[in-house]
C-alpha atoms as a PDB file:
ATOM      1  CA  UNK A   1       0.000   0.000   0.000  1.00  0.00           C
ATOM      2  CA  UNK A   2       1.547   3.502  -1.148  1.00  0.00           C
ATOM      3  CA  UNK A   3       1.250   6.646   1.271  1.00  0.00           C
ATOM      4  CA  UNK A   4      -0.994   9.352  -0.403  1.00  0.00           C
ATOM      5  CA  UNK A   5       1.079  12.902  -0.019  1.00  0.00           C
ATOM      6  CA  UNK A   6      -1.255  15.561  -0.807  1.00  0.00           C
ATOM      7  CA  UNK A   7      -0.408  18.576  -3.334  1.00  0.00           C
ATOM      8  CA  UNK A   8      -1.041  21.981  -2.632  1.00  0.00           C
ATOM      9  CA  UNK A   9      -2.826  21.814  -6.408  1.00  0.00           C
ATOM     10  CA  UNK A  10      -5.139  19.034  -5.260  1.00  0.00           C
ATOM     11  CA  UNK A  11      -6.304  20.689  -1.599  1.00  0.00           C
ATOM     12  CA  UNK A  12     -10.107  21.770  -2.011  1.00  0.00           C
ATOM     13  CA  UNK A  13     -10.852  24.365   0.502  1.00  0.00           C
ATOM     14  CA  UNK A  14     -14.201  24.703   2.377  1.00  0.00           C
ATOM     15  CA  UNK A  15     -15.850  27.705   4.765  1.00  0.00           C
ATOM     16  CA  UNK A  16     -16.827  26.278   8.228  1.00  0.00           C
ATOM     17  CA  UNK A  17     -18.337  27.865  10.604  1.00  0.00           C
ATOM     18  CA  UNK A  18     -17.886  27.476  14.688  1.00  0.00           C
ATOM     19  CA  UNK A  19     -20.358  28.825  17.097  1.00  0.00           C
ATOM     20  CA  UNK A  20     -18.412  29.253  20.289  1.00  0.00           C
ATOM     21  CA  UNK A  21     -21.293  30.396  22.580  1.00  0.00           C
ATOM     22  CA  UNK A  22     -21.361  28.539  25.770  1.00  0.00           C
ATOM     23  CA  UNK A  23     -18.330  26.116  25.057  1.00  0.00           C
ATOM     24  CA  UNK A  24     -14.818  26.405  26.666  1.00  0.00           C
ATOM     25  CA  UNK A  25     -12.085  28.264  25.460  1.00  0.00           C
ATOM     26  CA  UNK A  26      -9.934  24.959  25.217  1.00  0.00           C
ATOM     27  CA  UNK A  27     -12.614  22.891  22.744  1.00  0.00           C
ATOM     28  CA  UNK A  28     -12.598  25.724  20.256  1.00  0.00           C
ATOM     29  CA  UNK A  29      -9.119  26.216  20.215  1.00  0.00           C
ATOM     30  CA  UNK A  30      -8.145  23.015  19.631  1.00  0.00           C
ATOM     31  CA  UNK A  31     -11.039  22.283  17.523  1.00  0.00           C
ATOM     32  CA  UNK A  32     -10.795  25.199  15.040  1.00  0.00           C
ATOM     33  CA  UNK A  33      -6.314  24.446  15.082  1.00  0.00           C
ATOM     34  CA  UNK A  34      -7.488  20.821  13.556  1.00  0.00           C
ATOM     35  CA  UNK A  35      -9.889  22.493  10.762  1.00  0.00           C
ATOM     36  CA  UNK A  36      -6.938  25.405   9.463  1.00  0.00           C
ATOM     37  CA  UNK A  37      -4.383  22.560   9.687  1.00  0.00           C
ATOM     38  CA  UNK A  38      -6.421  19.918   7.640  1.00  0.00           C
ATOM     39  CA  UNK A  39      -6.367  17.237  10.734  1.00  0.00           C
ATOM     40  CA  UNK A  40      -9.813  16.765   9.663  1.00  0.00           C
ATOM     41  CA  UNK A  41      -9.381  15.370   6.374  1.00  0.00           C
ATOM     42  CA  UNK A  42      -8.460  12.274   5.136  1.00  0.00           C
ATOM     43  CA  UNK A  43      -5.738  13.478   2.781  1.00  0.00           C
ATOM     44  CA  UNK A  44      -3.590  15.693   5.687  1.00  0.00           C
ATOM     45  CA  UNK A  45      -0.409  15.824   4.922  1.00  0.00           C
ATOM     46  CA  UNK A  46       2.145  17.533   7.540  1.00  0.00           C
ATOM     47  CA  UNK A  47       4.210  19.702   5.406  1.00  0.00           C
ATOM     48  CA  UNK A  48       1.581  20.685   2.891  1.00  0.00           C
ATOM     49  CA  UNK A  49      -1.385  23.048   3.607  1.00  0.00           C
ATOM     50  CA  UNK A  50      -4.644  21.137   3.876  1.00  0.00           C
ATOM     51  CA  UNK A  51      -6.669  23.095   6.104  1.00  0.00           C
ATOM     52  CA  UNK A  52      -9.705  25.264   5.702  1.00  0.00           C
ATOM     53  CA  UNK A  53     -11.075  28.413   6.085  1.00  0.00           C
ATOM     54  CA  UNK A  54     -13.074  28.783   9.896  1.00  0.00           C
ATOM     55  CA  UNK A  55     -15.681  31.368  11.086  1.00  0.00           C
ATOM     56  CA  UNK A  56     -15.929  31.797  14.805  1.00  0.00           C
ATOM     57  CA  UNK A  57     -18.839  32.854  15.897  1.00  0.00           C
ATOM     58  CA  UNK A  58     -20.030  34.490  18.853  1.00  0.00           C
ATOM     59  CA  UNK A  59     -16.495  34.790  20.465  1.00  0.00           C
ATOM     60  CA  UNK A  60     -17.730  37.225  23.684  1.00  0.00           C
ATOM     61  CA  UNK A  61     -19.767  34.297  24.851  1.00  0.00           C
ATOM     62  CA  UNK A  62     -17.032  31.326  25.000  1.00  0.00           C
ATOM     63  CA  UNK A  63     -16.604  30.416  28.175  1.00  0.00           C
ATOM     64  CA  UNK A  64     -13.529  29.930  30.675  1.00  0.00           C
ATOM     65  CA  UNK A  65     -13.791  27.428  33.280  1.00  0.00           C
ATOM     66  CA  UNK A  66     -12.613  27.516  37.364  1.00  0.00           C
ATOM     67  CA  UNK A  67     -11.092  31.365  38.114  1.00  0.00           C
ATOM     68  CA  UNK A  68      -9.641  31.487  34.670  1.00  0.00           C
ATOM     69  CA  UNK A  69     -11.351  34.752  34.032  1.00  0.00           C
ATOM     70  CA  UNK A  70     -10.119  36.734  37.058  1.00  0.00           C
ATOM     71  CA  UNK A  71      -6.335  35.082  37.645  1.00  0.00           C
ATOM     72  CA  UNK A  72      -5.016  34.416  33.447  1.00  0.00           C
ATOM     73  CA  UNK A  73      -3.201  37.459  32.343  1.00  0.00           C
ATOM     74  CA  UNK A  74      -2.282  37.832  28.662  1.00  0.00           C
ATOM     75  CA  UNK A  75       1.267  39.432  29.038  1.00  0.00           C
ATOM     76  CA  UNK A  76       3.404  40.837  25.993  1.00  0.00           C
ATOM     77  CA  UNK A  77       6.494  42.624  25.747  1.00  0.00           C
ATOM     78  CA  UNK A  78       6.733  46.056  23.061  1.00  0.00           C
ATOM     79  CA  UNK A  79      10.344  45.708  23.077  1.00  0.00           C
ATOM     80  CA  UNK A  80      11.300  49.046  25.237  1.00  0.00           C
ATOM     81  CA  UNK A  81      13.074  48.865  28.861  1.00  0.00           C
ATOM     82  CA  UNK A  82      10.728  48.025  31.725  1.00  0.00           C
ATOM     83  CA  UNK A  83       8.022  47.596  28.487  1.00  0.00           C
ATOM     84  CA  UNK A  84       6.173  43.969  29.677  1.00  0.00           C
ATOM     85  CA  UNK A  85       2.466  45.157  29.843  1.00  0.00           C
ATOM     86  CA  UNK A  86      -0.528  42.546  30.581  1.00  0.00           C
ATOM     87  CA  UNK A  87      -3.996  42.618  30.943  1.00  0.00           C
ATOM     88  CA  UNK A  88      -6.600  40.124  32.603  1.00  0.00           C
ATOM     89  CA  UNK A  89      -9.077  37.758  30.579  1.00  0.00           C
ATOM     90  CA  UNK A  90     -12.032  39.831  32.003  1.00  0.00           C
ATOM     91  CA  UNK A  91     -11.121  42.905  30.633  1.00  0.00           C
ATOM     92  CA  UNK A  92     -10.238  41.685  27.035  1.00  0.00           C
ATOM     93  CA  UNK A  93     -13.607  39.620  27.196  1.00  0.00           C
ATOM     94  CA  UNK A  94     -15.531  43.048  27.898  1.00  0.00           C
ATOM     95  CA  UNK A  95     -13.075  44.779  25.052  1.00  0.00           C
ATOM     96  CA  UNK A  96     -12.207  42.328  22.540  1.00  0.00           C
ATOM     97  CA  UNK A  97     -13.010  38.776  22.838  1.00  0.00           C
ATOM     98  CA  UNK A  98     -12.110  37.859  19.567  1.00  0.00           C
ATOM     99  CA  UNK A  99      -8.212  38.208  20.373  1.00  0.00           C
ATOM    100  CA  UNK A 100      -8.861  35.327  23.062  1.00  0.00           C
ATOM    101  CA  UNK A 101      -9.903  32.874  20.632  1.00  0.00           C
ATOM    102  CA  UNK A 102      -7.351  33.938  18.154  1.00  0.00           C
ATOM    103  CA  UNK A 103      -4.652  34.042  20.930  1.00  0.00           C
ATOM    104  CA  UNK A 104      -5.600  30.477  21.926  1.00  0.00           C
ATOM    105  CA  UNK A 105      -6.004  29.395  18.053  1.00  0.00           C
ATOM    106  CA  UNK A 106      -2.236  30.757  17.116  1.00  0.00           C
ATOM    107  CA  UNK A 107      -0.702  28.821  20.030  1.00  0.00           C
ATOM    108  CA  UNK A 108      -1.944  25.721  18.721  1.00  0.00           C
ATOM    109  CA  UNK A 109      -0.807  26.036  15.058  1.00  0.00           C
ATOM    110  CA  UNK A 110       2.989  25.517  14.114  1.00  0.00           C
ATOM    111  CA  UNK A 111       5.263  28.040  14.568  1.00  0.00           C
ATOM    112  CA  UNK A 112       6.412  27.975  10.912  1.00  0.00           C
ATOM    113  CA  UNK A 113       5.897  29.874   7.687  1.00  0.00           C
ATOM    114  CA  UNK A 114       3.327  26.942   7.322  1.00  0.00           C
ATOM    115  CA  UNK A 115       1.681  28.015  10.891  1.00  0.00           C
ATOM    116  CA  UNK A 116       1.165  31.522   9.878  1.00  0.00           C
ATOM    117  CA  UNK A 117      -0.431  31.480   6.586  1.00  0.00           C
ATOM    118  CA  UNK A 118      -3.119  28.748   8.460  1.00  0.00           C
ATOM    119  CA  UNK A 119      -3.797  31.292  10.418  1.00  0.00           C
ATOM    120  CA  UNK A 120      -4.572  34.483   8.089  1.00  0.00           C
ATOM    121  CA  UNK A 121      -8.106  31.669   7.110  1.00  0.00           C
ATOM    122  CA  UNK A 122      -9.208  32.071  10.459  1.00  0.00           C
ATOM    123  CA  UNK A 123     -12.088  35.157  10.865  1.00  0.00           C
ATOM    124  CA  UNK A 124     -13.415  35.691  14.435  1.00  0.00           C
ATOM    125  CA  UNK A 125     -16.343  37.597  15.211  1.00  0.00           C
ATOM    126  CA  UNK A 126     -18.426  38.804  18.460  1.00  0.00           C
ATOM    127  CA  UNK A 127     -22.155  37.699  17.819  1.00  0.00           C
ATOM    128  CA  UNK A 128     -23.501  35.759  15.182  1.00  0.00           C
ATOM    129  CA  UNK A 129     -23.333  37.740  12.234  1.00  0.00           C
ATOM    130  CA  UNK A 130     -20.491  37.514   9.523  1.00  0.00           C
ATOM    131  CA  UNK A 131     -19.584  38.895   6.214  1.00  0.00           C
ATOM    132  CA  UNK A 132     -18.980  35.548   4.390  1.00  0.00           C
ATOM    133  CA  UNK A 133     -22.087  34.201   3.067  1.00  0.00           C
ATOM    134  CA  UNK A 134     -21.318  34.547  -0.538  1.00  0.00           C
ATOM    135  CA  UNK A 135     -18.781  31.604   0.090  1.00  0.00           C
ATOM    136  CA  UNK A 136     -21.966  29.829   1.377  1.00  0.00           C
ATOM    137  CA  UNK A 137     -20.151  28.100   4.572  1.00  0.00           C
ATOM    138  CA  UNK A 138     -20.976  24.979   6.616  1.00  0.00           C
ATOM    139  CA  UNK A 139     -22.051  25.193   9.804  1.00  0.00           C
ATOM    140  CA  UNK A 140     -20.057  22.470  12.398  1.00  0.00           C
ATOM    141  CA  UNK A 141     -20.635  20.924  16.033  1.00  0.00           C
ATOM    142  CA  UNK A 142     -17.750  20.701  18.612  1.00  0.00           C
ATOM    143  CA  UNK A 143     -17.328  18.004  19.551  1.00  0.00           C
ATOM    144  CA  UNK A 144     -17.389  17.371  23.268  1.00  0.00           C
ATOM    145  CA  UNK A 145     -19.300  20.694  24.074  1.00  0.00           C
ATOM    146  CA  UNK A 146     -21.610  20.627  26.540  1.00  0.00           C
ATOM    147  CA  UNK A 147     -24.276  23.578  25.761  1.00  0.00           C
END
């Protein structure tokens, strides 16, 4: 039996679409990481680009489990002297949840050239409405979320 290796010519690209409301942080992470890679499809192959384009959908309504929301700080540095800054989960919930998902999302993804152009087909958005139904996308479960 020969290994099938997947061509970047062959890979047929879909629109999915994730609603994140009431499901944990974690699930739609790792869930939405699988679709941009192409861990979903039969024909993934690790150093070509399988994945698909994702939707996320009402990101200001995922949820975080335990204290998550008061203790996690998202830190960064802006490359001055004395320039770490962070800020807590609960404010960038209230300001802009749709950095959360995509924080979580990027840290799942490969930290390659490969990694970063998965991530330019993922499109978050606060509530349920989206700009992309001329591409007429699917709409998918997560699996394991308890709603």
């Amino acid at each position: 039996m020969k290994t099938y290796m997947a061509k970047p010519a062959e890979v047929e690209r879909k629109w999915l679409v994730v609603d994140a409301a009431g499901v944990s942080l974690g699930r739609v992470a790792s869930q939405v990481a699988d679709i941009l890679t192409g861990k979903n499809k039969t024909i993934y192959t690790p150093h070509v680009d399988t994945g698909d384009f994702c939707i996320v959908i009402n990101s200001d309504k995922v949820v975080l489990t335990g204290n998550k929301l008061q203790d996690k700080k998202m830190r960064w540095h802006t490359g001055y002297i004395g320039g770490l800054k962070e800020v807590g989960y609960d404010k960038l919930m209230q300001e802009n949840s749709p950095k959360v998902i995509e924080k979580a999302v990027k840290g799942m993804l490969p930290k390659t050239t490969l990694g970063r152009k998965q991530f330019t087909r993922l499109h978050v958005y606060k509530d349920a409405t989206h700009n992309h139904e001329a591409q007429k996308p699917e709409n998918i479960e997560i699996k394991g979320a308890r709603r």
